[in-house]
N, C-alpha and C. Protein backbone atom coordinates (compact mmCIF):
# COMPACT_ATOMS: atom_id res chain seq x y z
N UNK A 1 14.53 71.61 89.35
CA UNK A 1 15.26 70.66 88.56
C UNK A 1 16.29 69.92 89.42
N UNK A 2 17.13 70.66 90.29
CA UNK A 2 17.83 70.05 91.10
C UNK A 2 17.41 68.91 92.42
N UNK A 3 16.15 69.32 92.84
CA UNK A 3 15.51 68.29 93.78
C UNK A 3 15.09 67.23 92.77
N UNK A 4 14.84 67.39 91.40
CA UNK A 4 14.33 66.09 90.46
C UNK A 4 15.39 65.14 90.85
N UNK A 5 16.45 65.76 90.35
CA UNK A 5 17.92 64.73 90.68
C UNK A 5 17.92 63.95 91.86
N UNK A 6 17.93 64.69 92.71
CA UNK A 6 18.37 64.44 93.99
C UNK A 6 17.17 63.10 94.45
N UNK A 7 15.85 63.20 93.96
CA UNK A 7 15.06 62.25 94.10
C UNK A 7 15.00 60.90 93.15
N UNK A 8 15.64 61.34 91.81
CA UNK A 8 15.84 60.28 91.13
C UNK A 8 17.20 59.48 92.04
N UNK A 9 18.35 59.88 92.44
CA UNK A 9 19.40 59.66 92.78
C UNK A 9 19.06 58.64 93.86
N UNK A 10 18.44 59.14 95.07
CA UNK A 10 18.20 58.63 96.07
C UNK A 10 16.99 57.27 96.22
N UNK A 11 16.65 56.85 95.41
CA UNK A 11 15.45 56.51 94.80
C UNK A 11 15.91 55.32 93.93
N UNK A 12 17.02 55.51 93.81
CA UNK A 12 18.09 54.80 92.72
C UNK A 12 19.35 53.17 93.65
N UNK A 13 19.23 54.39 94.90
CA UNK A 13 20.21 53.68 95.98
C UNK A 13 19.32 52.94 96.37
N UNK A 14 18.21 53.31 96.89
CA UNK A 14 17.00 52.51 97.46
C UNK A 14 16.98 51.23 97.23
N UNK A 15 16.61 51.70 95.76
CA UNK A 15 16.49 50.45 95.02
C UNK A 15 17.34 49.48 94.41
N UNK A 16 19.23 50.04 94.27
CA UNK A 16 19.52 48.83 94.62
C UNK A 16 20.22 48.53 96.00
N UNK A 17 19.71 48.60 96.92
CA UNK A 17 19.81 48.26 98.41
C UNK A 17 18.77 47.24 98.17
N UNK A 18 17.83 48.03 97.87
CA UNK A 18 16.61 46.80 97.46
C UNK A 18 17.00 45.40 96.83
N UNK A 19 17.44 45.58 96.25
CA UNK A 19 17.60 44.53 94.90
C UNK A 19 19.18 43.32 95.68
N UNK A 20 20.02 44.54 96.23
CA UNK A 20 20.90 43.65 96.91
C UNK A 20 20.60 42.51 98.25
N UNK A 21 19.33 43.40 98.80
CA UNK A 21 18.74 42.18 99.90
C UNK A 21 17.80 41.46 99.52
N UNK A 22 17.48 41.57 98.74
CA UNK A 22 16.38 40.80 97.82
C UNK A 22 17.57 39.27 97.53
N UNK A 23 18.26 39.85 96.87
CA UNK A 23 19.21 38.45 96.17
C UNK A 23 20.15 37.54 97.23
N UNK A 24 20.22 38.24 97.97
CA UNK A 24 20.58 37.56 99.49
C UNK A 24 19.71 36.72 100.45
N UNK A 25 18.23 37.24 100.19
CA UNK A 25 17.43 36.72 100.58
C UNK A 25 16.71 35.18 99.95
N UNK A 26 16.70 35.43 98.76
CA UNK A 26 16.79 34.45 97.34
C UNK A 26 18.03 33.39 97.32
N UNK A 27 19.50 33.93 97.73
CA UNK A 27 20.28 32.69 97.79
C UNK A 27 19.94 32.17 99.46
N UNK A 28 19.74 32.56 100.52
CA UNK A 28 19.70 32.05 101.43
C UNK A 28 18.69 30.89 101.11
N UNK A 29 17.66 31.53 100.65
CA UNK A 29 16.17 30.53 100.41
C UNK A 29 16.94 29.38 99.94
N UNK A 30 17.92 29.73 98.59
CA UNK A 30 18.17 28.06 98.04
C UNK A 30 19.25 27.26 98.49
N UNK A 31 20.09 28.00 99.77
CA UNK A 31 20.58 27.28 100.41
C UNK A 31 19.89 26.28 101.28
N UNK A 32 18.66 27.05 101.99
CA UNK A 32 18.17 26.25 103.01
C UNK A 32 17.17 25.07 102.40
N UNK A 33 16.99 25.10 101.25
CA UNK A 33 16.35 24.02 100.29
C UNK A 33 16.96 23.12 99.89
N UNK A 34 18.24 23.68 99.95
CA UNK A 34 18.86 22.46 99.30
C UNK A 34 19.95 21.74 100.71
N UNK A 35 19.91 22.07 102.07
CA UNK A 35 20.15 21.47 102.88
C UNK A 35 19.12 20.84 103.52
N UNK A 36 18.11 20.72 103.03
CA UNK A 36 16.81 20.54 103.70
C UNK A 36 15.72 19.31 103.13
N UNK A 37 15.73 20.11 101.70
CA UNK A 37 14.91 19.06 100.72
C UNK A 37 15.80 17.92 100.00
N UNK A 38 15.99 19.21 99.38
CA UNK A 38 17.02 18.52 97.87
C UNK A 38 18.25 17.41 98.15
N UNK A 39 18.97 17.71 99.08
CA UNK A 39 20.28 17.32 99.14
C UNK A 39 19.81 15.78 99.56
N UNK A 40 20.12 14.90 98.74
CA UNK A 40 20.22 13.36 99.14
C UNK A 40 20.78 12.85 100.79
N UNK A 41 21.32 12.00 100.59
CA UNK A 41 22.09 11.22 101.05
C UNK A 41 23.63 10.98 101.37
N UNK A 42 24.35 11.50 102.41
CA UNK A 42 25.51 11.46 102.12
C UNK A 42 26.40 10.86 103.27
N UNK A 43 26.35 9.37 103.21
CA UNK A 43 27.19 8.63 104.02
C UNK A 43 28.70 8.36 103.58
N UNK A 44 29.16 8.65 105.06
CA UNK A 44 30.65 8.53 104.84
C UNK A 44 31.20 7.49 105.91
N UNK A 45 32.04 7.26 105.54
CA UNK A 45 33.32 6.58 106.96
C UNK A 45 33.98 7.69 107.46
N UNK A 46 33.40 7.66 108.91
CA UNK A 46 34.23 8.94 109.58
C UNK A 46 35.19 8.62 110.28
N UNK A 47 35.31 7.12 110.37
CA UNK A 47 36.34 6.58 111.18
C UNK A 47 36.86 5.46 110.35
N UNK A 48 38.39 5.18 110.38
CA UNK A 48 38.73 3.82 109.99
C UNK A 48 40.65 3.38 110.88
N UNK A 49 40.63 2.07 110.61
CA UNK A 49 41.50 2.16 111.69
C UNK A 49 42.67 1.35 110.46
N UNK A 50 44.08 1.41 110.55
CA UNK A 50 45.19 1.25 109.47
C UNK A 50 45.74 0.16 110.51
N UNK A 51 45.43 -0.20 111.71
CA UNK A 51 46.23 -1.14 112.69
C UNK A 51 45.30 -2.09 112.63
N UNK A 52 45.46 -3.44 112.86
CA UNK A 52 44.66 -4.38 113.49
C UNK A 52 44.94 -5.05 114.76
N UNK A 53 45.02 -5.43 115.89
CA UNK A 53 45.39 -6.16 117.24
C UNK A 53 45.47 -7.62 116.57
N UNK A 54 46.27 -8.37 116.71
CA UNK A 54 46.37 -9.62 117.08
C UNK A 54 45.61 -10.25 118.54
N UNK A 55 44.52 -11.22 118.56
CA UNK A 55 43.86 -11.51 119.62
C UNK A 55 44.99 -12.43 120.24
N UNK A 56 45.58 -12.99 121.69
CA UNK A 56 45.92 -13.76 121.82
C UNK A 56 45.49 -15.03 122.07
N UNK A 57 45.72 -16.23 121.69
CA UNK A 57 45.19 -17.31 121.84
C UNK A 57 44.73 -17.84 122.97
N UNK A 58 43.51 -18.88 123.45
CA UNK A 58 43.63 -19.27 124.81
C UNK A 58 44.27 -20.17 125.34
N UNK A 59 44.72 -20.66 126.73
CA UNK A 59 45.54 -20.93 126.77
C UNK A 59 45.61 -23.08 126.45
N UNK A 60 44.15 -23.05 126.66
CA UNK A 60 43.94 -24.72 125.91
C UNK A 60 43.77 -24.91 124.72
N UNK A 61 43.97 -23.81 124.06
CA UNK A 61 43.62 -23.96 122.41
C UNK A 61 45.45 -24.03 121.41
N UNK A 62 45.49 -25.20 121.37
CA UNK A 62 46.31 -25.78 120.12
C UNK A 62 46.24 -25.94 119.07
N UNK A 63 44.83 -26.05 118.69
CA UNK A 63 44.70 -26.51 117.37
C UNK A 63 44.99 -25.87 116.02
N UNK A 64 45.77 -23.80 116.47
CA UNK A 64 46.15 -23.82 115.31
C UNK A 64 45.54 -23.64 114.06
N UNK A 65 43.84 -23.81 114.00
CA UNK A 65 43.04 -24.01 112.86
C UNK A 65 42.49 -22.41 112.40
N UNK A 66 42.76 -21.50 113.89
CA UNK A 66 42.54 -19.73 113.08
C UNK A 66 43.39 -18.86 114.03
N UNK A 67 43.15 -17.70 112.98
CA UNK A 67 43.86 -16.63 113.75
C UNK A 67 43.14 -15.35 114.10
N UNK A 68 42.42 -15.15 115.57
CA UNK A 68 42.06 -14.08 115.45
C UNK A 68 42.56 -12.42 115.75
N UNK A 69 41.45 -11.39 115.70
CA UNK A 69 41.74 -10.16 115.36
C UNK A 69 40.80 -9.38 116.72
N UNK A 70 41.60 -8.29 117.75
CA UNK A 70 40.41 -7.59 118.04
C UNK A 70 39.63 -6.68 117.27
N UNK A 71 38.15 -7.23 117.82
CA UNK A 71 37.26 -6.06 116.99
C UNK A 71 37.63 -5.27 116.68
N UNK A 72 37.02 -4.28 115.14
CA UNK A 72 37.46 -2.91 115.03
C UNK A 72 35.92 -2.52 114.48
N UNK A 73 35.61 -1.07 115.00
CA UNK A 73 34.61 -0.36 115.15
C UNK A 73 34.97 0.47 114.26
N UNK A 74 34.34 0.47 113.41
CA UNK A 74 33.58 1.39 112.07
C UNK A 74 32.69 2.46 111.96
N UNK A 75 32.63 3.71 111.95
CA UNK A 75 31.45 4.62 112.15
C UNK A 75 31.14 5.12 110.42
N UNK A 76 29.61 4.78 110.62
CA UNK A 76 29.18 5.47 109.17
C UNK A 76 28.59 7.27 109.71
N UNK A 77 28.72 8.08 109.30
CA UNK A 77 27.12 8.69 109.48
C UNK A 77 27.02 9.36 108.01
N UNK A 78 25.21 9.76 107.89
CA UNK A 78 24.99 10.12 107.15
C UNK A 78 25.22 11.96 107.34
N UNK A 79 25.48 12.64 106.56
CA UNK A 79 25.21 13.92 106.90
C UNK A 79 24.21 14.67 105.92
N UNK A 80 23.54 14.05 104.89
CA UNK A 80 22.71 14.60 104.27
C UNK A 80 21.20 14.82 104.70
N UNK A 81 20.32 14.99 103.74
CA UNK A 81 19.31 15.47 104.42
C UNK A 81 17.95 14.34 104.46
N UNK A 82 18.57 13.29 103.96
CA UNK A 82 17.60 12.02 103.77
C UNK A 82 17.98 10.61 104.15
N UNK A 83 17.13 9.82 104.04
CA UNK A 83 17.90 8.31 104.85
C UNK A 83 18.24 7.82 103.75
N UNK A 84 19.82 7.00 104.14
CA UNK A 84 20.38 6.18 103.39
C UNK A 84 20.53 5.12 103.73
N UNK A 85 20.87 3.67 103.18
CA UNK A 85 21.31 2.72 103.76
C UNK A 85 22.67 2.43 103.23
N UNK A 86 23.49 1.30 104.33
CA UNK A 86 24.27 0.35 104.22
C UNK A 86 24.18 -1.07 103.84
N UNK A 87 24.38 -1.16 102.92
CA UNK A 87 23.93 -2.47 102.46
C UNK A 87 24.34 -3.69 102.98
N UNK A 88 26.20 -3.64 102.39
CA UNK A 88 26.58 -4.68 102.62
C UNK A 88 28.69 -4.22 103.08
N UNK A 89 28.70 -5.13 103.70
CA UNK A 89 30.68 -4.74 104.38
C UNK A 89 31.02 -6.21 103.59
N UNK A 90 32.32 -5.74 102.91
CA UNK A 90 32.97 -6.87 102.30
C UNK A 90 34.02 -6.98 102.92
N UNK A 91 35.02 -8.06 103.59
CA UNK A 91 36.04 -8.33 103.97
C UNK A 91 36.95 -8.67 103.25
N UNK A 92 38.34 -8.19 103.05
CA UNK A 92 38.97 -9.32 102.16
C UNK A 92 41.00 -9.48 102.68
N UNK A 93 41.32 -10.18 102.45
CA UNK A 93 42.94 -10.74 103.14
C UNK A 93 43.42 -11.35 101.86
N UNK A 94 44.71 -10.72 101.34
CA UNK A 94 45.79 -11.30 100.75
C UNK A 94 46.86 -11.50 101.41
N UNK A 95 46.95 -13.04 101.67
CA UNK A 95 48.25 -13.97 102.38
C UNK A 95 49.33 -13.19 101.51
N UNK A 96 50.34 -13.31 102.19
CA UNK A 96 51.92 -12.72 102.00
C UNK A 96 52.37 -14.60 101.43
N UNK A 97 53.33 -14.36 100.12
CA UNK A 97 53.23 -15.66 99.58
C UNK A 97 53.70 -16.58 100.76
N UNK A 98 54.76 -16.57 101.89
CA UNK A 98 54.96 -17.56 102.66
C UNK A 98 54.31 -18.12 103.65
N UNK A 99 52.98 -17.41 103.71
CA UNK A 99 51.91 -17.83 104.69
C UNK A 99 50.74 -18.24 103.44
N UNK A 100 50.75 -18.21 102.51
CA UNK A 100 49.93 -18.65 101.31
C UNK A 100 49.62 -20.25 101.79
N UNK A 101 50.18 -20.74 101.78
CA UNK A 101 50.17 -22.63 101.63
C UNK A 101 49.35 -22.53 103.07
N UNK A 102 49.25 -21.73 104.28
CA UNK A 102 48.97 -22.20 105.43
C UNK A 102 47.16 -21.35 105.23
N UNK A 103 47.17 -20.71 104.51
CA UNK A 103 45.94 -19.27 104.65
C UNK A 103 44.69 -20.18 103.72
N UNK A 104 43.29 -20.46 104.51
CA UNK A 104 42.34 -21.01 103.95
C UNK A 104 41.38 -20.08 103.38
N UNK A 105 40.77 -19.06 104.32
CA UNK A 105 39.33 -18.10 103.78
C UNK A 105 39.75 -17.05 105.29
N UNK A 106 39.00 -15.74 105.09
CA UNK A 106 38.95 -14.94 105.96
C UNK A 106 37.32 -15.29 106.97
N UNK A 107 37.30 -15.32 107.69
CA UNK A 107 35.92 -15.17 108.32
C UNK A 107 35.57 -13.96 109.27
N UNK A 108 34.15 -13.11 108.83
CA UNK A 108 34.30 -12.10 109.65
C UNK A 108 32.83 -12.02 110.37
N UNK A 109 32.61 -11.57 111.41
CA UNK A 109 30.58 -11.48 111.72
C UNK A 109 31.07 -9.85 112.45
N UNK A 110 29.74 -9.61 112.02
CA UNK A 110 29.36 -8.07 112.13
C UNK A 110 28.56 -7.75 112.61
N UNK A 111 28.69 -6.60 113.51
CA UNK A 111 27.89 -6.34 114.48
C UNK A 111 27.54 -4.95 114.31
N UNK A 112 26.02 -4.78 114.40
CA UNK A 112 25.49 -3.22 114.04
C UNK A 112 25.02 -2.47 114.98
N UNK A 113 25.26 -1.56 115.78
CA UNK A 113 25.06 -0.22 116.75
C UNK A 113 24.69 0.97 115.81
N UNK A 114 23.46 1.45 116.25
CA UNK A 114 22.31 2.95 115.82
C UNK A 114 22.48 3.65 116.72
N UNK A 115 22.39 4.94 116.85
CA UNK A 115 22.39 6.23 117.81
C UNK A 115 20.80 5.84 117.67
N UNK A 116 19.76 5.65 116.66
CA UNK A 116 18.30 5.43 116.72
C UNK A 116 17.64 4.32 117.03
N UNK A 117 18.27 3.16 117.26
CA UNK A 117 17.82 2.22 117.71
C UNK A 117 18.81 1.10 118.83
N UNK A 118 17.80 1.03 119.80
CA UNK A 118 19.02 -0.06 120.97
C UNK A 118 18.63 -1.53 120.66
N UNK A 119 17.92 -1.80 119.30
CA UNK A 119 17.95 -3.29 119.25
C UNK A 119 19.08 -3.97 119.19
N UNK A 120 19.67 -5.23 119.70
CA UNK A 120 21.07 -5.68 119.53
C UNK A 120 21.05 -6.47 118.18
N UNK A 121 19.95 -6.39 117.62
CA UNK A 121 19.99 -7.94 116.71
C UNK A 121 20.15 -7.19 115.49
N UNK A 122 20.40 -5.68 114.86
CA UNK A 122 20.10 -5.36 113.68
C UNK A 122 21.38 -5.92 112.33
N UNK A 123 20.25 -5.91 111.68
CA UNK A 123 21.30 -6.95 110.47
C UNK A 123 20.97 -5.54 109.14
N UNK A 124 22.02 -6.34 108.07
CA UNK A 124 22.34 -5.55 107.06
C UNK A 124 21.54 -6.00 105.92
N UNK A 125 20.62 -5.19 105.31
CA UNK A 125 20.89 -3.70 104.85
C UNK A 125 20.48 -2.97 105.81
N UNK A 126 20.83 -1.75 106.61
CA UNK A 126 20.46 -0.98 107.65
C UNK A 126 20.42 0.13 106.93
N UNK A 127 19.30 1.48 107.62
CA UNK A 127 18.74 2.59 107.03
C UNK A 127 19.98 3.40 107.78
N UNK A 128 20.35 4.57 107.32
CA UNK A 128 20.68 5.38 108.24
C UNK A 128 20.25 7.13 108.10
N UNK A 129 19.21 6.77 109.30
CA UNK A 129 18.52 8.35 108.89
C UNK A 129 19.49 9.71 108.52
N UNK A 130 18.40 10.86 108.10
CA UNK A 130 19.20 11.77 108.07
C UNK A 130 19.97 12.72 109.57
N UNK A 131 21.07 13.23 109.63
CA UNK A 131 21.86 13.44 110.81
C UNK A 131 22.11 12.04 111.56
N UNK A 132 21.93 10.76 110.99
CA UNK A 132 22.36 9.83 112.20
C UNK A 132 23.81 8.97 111.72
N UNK A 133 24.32 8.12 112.65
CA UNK A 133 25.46 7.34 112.68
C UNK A 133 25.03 5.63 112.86
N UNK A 134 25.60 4.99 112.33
CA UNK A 134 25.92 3.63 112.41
C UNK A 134 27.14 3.20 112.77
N UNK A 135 27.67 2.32 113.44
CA UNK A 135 28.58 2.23 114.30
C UNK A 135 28.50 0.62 113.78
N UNK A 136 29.62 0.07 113.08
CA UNK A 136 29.59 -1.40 112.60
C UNK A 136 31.27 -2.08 113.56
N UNK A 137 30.30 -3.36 114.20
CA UNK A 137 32.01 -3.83 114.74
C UNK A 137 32.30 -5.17 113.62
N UNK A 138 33.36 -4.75 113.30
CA UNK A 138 33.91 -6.45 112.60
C UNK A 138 34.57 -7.45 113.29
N UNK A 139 34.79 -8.15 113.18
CA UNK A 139 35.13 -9.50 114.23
C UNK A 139 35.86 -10.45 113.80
N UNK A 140 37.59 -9.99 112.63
CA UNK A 140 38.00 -10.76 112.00
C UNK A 140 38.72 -12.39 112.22
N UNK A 141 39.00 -12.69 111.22
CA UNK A 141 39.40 -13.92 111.90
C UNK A 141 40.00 -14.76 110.79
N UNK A 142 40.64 -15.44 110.50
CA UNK A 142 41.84 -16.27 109.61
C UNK A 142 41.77 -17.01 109.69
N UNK A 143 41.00 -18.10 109.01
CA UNK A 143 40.69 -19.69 108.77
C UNK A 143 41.88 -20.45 108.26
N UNK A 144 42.54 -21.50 109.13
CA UNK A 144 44.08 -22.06 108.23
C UNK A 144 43.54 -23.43 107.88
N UNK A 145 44.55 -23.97 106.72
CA UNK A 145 44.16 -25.59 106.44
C UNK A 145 45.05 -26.01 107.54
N UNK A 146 45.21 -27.26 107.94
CA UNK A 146 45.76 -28.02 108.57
C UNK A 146 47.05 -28.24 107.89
N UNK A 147 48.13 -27.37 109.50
CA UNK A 147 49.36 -27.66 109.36
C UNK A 147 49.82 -29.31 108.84
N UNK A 148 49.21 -30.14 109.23
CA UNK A 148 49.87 -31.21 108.42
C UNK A 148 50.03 -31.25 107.26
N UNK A 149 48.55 -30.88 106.55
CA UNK A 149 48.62 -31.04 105.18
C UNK A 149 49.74 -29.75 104.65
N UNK A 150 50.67 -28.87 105.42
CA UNK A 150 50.90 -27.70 105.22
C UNK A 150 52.46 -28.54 105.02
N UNK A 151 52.65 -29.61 105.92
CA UNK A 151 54.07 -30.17 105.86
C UNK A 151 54.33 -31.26 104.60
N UNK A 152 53.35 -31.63 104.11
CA UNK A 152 53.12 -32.19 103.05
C UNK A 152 53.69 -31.59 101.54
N UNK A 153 53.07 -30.00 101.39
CA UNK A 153 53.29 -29.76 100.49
C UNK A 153 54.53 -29.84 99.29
N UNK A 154 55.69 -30.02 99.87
CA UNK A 154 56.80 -30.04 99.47
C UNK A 154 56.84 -31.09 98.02
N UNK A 155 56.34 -32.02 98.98
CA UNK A 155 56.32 -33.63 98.33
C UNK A 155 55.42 -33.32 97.06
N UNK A 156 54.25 -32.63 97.12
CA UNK A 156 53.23 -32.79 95.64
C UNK A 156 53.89 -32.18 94.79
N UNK A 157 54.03 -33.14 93.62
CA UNK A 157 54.69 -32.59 92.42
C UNK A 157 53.50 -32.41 91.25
């Protein structure tokens, strides 16, 4: 009677030793499914910059008509498990009211760099596979109306 025990007992641990690597084995499985299969798409901005450079002007250029910006480089990557794209980069500038009367439109051109591709010419919407980066440069720039018409304003009633 006493070895009954002792075999039910032991027999008992077994099994849940069993049952405990079993379910470990079962969440690993749906981890690696769901970093693998399941999990979409997940692009981020891993970089962004809070400064902008002022470009300086050249030295025959008077005219005054823009203001530019040095480039700033943008990194997307995806870290999910499927390709995503980038569609589209919107630019946008609110004049401070005393530069208002002088501020026409923002103008920006964009430039796209792949870790997967060395074409120079790629345009937007761009894919970005799974594990890869996109690297976007912007190229801002500040369209003004013409200071004359800027000395004018006073006068329109």
């Amino acid at each position: 009677m006493l070895e009954t025990v002792m075999q039910t007992s032991g027999s008992d641990i077994v099994s849940a030793i069993n049952l405990v690597i079993s379910g470990v084995a079962a969440l690993a499985a749906l981890l690696v499914l769901w970093f693998t299969a399941l999990k979409g798409p997940d692009i981020s901005l891993v970089s962004s910059h809070s400064k902008v450079e002022y470009k300086e002007l050249l030295k025959g250029d008077l005219s005054l008509t823009r203001v530019e910006f040095e480039p700033i480089d943008v990194v997307f990557a995806n870290d999910g498990s499927r390709s995503g794209a980038l569609i589209e980069i919107n630019t946008a500038f609110k004049p401070s009211r005393a530069f208002e009367p002088y501020f026409w439109i923002i103008s920006a051109t964009i430039g796209l760099r792949s870790n997967q591709s060395l074409d120079p010419t790629l345009q937007l919407p761009q894919v970005i596979p799974d594990r890869g980066t996109l690297v976007v440069t912007i190229n801002p720039a500040l369209l003004l109306k013409s200071w004359k018409d800027g000395t004018k304003l006073d006068q329109i009633r």
